[in-house]
Each structure stands twice: as structure tokens, then as C-alpha cells.
N, C-alpha and C. Protein backbone atom coordinates (compact mmCIF):
# COMPACT_ATOMS: atom_id res chain seq x y z
N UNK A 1 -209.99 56.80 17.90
CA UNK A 1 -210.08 56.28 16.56
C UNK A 1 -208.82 55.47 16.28
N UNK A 2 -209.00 54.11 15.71
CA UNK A 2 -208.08 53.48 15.60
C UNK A 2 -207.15 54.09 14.16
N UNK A 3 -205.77 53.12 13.86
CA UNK A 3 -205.09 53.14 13.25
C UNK A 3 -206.06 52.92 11.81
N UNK A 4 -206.28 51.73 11.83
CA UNK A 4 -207.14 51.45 10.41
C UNK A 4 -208.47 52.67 10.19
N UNK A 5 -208.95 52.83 11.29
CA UNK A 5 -210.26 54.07 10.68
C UNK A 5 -209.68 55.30 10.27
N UNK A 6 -208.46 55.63 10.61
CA UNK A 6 -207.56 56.61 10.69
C UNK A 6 -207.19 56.93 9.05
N UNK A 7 -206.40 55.57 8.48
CA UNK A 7 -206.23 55.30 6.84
C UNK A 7 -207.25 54.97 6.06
N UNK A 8 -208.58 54.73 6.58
CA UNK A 8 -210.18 54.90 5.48
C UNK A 8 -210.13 56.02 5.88
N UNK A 9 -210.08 56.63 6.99
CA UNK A 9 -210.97 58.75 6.48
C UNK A 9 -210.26 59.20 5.33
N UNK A 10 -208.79 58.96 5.78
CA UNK A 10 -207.83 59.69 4.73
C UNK A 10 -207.87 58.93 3.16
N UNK A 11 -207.97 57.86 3.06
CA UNK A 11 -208.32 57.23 1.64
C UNK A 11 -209.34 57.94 1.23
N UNK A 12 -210.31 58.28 1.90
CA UNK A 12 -211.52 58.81 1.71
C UNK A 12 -211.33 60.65 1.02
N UNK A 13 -211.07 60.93 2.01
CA UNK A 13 -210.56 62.27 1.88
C UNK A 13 -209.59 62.50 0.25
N UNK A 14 -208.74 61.86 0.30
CA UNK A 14 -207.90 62.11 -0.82
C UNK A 14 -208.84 61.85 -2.34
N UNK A 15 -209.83 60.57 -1.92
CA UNK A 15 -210.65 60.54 -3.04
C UNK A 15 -211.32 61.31 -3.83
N UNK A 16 -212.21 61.99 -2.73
CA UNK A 16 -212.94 63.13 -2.64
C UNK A 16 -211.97 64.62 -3.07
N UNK A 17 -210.64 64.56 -2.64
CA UNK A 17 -209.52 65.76 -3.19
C UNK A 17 -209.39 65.56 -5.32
N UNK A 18 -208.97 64.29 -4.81
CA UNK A 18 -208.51 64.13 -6.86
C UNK A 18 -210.28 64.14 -7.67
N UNK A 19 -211.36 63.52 -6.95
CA UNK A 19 -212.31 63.75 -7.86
C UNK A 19 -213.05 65.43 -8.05
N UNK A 20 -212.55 65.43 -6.76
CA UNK A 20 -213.48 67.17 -6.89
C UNK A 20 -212.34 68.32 -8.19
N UNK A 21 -211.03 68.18 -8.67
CA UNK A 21 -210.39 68.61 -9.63
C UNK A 21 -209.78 70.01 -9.31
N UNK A 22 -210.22 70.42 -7.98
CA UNK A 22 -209.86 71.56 -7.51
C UNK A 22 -207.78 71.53 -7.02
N UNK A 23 -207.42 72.96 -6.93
CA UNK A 23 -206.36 72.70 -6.38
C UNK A 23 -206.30 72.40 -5.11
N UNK A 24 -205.23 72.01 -4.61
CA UNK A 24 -204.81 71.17 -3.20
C UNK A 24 -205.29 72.59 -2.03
N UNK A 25 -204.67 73.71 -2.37
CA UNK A 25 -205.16 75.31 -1.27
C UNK A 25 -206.32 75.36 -1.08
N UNK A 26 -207.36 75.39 -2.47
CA UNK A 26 -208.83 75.56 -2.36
C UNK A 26 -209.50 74.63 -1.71
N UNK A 27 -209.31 73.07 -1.89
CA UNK A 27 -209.93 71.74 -1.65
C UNK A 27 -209.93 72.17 0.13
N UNK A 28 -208.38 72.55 0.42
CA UNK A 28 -207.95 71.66 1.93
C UNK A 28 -209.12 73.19 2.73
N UNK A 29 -208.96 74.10 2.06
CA UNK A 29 -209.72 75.57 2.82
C UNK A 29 -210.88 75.24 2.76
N UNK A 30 -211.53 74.66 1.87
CA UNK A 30 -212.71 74.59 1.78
C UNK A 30 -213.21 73.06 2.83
N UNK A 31 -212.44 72.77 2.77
CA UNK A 31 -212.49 71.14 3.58
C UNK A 31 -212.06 71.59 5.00
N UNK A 32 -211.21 72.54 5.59
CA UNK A 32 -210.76 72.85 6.64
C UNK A 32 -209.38 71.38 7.08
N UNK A 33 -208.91 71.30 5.69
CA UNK A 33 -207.48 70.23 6.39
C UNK A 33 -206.34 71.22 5.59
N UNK A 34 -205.18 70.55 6.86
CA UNK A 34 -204.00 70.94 6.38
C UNK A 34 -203.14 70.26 5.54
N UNK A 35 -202.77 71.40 3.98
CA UNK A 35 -202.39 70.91 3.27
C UNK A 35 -201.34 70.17 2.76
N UNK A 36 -200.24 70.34 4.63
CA UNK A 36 -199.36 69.60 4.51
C UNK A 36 -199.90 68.11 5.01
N UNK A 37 -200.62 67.68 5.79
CA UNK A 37 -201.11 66.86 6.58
C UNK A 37 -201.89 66.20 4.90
N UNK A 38 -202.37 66.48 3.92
CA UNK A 38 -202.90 66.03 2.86
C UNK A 38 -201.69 65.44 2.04
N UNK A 39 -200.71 66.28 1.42
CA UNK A 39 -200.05 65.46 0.65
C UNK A 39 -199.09 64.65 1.57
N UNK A 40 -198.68 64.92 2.58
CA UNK A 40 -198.22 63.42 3.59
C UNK A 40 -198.78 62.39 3.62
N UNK A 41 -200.53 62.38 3.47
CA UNK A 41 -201.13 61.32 3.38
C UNK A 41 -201.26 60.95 2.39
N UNK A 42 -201.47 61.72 1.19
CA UNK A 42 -201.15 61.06 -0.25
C UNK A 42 -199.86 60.36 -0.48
N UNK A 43 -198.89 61.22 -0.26
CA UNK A 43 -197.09 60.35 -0.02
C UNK A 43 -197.38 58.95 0.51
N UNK A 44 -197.74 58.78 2.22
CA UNK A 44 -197.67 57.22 3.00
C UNK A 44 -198.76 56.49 1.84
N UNK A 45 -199.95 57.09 1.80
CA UNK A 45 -200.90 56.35 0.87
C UNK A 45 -200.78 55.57 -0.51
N UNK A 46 -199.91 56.67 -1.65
CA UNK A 46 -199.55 56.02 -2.41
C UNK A 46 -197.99 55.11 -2.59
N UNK A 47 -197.46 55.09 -1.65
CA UNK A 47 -196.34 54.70 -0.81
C UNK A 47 -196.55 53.07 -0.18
N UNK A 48 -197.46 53.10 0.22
CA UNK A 48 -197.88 51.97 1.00
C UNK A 48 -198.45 50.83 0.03
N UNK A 49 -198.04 49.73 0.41
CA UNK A 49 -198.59 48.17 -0.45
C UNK A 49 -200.33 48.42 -0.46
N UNK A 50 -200.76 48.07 -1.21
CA UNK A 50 -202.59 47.93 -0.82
C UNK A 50 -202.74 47.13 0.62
N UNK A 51 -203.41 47.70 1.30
CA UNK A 51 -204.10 47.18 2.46
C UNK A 51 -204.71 45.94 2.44
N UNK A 52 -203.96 44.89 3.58
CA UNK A 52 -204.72 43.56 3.59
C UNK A 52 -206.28 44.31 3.91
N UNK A 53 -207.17 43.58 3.07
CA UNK A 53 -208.77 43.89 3.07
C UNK A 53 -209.11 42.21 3.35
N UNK A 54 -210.46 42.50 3.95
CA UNK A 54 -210.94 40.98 4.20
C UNK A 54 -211.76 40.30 2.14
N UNK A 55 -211.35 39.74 2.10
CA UNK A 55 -211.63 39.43 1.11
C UNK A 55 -213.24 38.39 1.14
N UNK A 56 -213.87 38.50 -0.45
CA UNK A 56 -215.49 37.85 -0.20
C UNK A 56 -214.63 36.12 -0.37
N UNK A 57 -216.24 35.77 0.15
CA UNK A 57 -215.81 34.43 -0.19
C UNK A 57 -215.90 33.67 -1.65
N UNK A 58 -215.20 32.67 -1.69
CA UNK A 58 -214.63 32.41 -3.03
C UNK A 58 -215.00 30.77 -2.72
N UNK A 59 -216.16 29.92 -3.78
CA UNK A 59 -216.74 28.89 -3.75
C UNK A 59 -216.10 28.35 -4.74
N UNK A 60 -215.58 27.23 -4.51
CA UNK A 60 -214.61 26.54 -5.86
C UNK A 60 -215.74 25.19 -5.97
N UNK A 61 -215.91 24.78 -7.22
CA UNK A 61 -216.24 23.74 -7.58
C UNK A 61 -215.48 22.06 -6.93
N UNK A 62 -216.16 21.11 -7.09
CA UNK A 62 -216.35 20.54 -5.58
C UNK A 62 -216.44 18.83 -6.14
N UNK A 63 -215.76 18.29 -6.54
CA UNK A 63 -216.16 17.04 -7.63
C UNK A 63 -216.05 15.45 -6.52
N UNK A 64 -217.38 15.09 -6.19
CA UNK A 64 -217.32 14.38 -5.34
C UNK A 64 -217.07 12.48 -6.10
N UNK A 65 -216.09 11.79 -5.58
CA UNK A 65 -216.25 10.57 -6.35
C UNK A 65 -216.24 9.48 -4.99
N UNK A 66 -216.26 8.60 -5.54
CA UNK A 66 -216.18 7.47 -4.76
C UNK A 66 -214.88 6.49 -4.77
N UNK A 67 -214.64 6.65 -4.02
CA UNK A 67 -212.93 5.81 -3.64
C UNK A 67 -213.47 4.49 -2.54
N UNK A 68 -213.67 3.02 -2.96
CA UNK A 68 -213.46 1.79 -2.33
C UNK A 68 -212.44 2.11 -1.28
N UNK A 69 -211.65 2.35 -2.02
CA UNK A 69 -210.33 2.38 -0.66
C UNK A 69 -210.26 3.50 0.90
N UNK A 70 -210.68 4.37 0.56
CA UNK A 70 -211.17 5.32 1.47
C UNK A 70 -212.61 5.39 2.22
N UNK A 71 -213.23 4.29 1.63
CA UNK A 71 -214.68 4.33 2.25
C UNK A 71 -214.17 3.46 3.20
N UNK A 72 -213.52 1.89 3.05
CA UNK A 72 -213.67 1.12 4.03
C UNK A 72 -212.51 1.33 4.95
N UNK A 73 -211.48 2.29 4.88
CA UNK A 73 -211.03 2.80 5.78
C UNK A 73 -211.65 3.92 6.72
N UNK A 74 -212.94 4.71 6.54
CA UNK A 74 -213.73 5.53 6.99
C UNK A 74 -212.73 6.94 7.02
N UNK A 75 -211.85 7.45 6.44
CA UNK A 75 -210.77 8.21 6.33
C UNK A 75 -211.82 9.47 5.24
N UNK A 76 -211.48 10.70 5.35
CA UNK A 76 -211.58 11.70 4.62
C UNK A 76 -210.37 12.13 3.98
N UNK A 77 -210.86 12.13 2.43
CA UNK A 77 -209.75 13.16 1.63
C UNK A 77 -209.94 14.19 1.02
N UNK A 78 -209.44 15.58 1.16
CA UNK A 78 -209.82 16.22 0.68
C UNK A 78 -208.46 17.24 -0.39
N UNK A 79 -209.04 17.21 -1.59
CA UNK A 79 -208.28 17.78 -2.65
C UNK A 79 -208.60 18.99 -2.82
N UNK A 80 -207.48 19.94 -2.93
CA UNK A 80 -207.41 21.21 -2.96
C UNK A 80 -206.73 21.67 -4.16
N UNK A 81 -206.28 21.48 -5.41
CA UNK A 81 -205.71 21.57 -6.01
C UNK A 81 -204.93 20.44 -6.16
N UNK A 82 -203.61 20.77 -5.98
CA UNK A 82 -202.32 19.20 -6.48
C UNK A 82 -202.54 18.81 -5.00
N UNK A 83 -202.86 19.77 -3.85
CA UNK A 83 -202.80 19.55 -2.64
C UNK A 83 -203.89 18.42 -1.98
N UNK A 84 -203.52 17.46 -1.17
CA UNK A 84 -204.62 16.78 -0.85
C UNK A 84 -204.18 16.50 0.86
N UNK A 85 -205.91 16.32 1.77
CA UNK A 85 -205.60 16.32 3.43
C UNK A 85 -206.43 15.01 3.16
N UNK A 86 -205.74 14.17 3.85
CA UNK A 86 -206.41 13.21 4.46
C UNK A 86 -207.07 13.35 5.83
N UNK A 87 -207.79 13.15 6.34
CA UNK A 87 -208.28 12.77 7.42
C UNK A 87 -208.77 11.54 8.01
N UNK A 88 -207.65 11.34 9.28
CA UNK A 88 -208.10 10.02 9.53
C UNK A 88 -209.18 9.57 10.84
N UNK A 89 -209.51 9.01 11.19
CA UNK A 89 -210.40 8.51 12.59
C UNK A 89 -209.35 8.71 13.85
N UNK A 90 -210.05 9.94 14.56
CA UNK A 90 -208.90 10.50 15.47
C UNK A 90 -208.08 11.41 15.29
N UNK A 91 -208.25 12.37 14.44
CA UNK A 91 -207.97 12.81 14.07
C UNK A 91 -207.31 14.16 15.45
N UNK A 92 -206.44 15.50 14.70
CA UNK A 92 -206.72 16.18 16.04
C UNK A 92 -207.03 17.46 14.89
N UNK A 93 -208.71 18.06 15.37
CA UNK A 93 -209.09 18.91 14.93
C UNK A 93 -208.53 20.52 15.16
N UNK A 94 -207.37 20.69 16.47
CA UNK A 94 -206.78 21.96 16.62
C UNK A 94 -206.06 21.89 15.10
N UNK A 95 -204.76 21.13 14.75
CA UNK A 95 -204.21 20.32 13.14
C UNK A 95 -204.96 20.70 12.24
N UNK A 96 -205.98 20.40 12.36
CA UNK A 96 -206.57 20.20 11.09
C UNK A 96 -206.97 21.65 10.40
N UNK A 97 -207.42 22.71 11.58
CA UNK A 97 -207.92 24.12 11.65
C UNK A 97 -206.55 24.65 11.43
N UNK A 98 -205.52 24.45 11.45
CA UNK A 98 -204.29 25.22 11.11
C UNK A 98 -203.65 25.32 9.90
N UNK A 99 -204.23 23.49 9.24
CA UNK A 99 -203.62 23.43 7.99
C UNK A 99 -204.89 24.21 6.77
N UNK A 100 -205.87 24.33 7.34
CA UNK A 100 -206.63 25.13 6.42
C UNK A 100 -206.70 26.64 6.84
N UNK A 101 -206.11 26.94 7.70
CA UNK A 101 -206.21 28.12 7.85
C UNK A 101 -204.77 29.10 7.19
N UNK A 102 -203.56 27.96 6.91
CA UNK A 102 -202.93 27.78 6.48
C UNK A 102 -202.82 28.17 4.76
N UNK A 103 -203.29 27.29 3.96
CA UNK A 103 -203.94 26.85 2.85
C UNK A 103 -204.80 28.28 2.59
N UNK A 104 -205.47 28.84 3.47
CA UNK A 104 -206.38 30.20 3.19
C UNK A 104 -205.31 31.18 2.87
N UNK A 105 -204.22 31.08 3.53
CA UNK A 105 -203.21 32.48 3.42
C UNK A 105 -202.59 32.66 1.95
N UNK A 106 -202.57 31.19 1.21
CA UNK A 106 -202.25 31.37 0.05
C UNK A 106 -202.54 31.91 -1.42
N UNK A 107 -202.12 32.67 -1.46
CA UNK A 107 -202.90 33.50 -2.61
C UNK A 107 -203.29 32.81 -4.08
N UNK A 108 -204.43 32.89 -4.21
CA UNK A 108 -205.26 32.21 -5.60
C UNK A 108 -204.35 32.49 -6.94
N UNK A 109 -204.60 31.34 -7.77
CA UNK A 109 -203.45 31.60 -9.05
C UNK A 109 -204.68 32.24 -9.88
């Protein structure tokens, strides 16, 4: 069992500890865990930053216009906010996958 399935049982577990309202002796006996091994994991758990989670996808509105100047250059632009990628003819698509993959890491205002 990996590291990450390791911190969902125990997220899990602790959930299941604070909703059931019982004390920590009764819960862990009745659960068969040890109750030091429980509040250690509550300690790292509530201790720890929130877990990078894969996040859903997020569709932003998309306002397409027409630019003379960019058509007869055959060039792509694309606006991201204040941020804008050009793309030109020839481009190198490894580049191009970095700067948006890039751009993804940044957290939404």
C-alpha cells in the first residue's frame, strides 16, 4: 500500500472517529486501532498543508475576435488573462506544452 492510500485510510478513519462522538479508548477498541497510532495521525493530519488533490476541470469563457493582423500572418494568439501566447508557423510544440503546463500550476484568483 502506497504512501498516498496510506493518508486516505487514515483521513478516513479519523472521520469516521470525530463523527461517531465516542471517546478515542472506545472508538480505537471497537475499531481494533491503536490509540496512539490514532492521535499521531490526527497530529501529522491536522499538521499537514491540505493535500495536492487533482482538481475538476475548470472551463473559462472563450471570446473569439478577429484580428486582420494575425490572420494574414497565419500566427495564433492566445489570451489568458493579462497573459497572452502567440503562436507562430513553426512553432516548437515540446515549448509550447511547457508554457501551458506552466500557466496550469498557477493558482486561480
Amino acid at each position: 500500500m502506497g504512501r498516498e492510500e496510506i493518508r486516505v485510510k487514515w483521513e478516513a478513519r479519523i472521520q469516521a472517529f470525530r463523527a461517531s462522538g465516542e471517546k478515542a479508548t472506545q472508538w480505537c477498541k471497537a475499531n481494533q486501532i491503536n490509540r496512539r497510532q490514532l492521535y499521531a495521525w490526527i497530529k501529522r493530519l491536522d499538521a499537514a498543508p491540505s493535500s495536492p488533490r487533482v482538481k475538476p476541470a475548470t472551463f473559462l469563457p472563450v471570446q473569439v475576435t478577429s484580428d486582420a493582423k494575425s490572420e494574414s500572418s497565419s500566427s495564433l494568439r492566445i489570451r489568458i488573462g493579462s497573459a497572452v501566447i502567440e503562436v507562430e508557423p513553426g512553432f516548437e510544440p515540446a515549448l509550447l506544452r511547457k508554457v501551458v503546463y506552466a500557466l496550469e500550476q498557477v493558482p486561480s484568483c
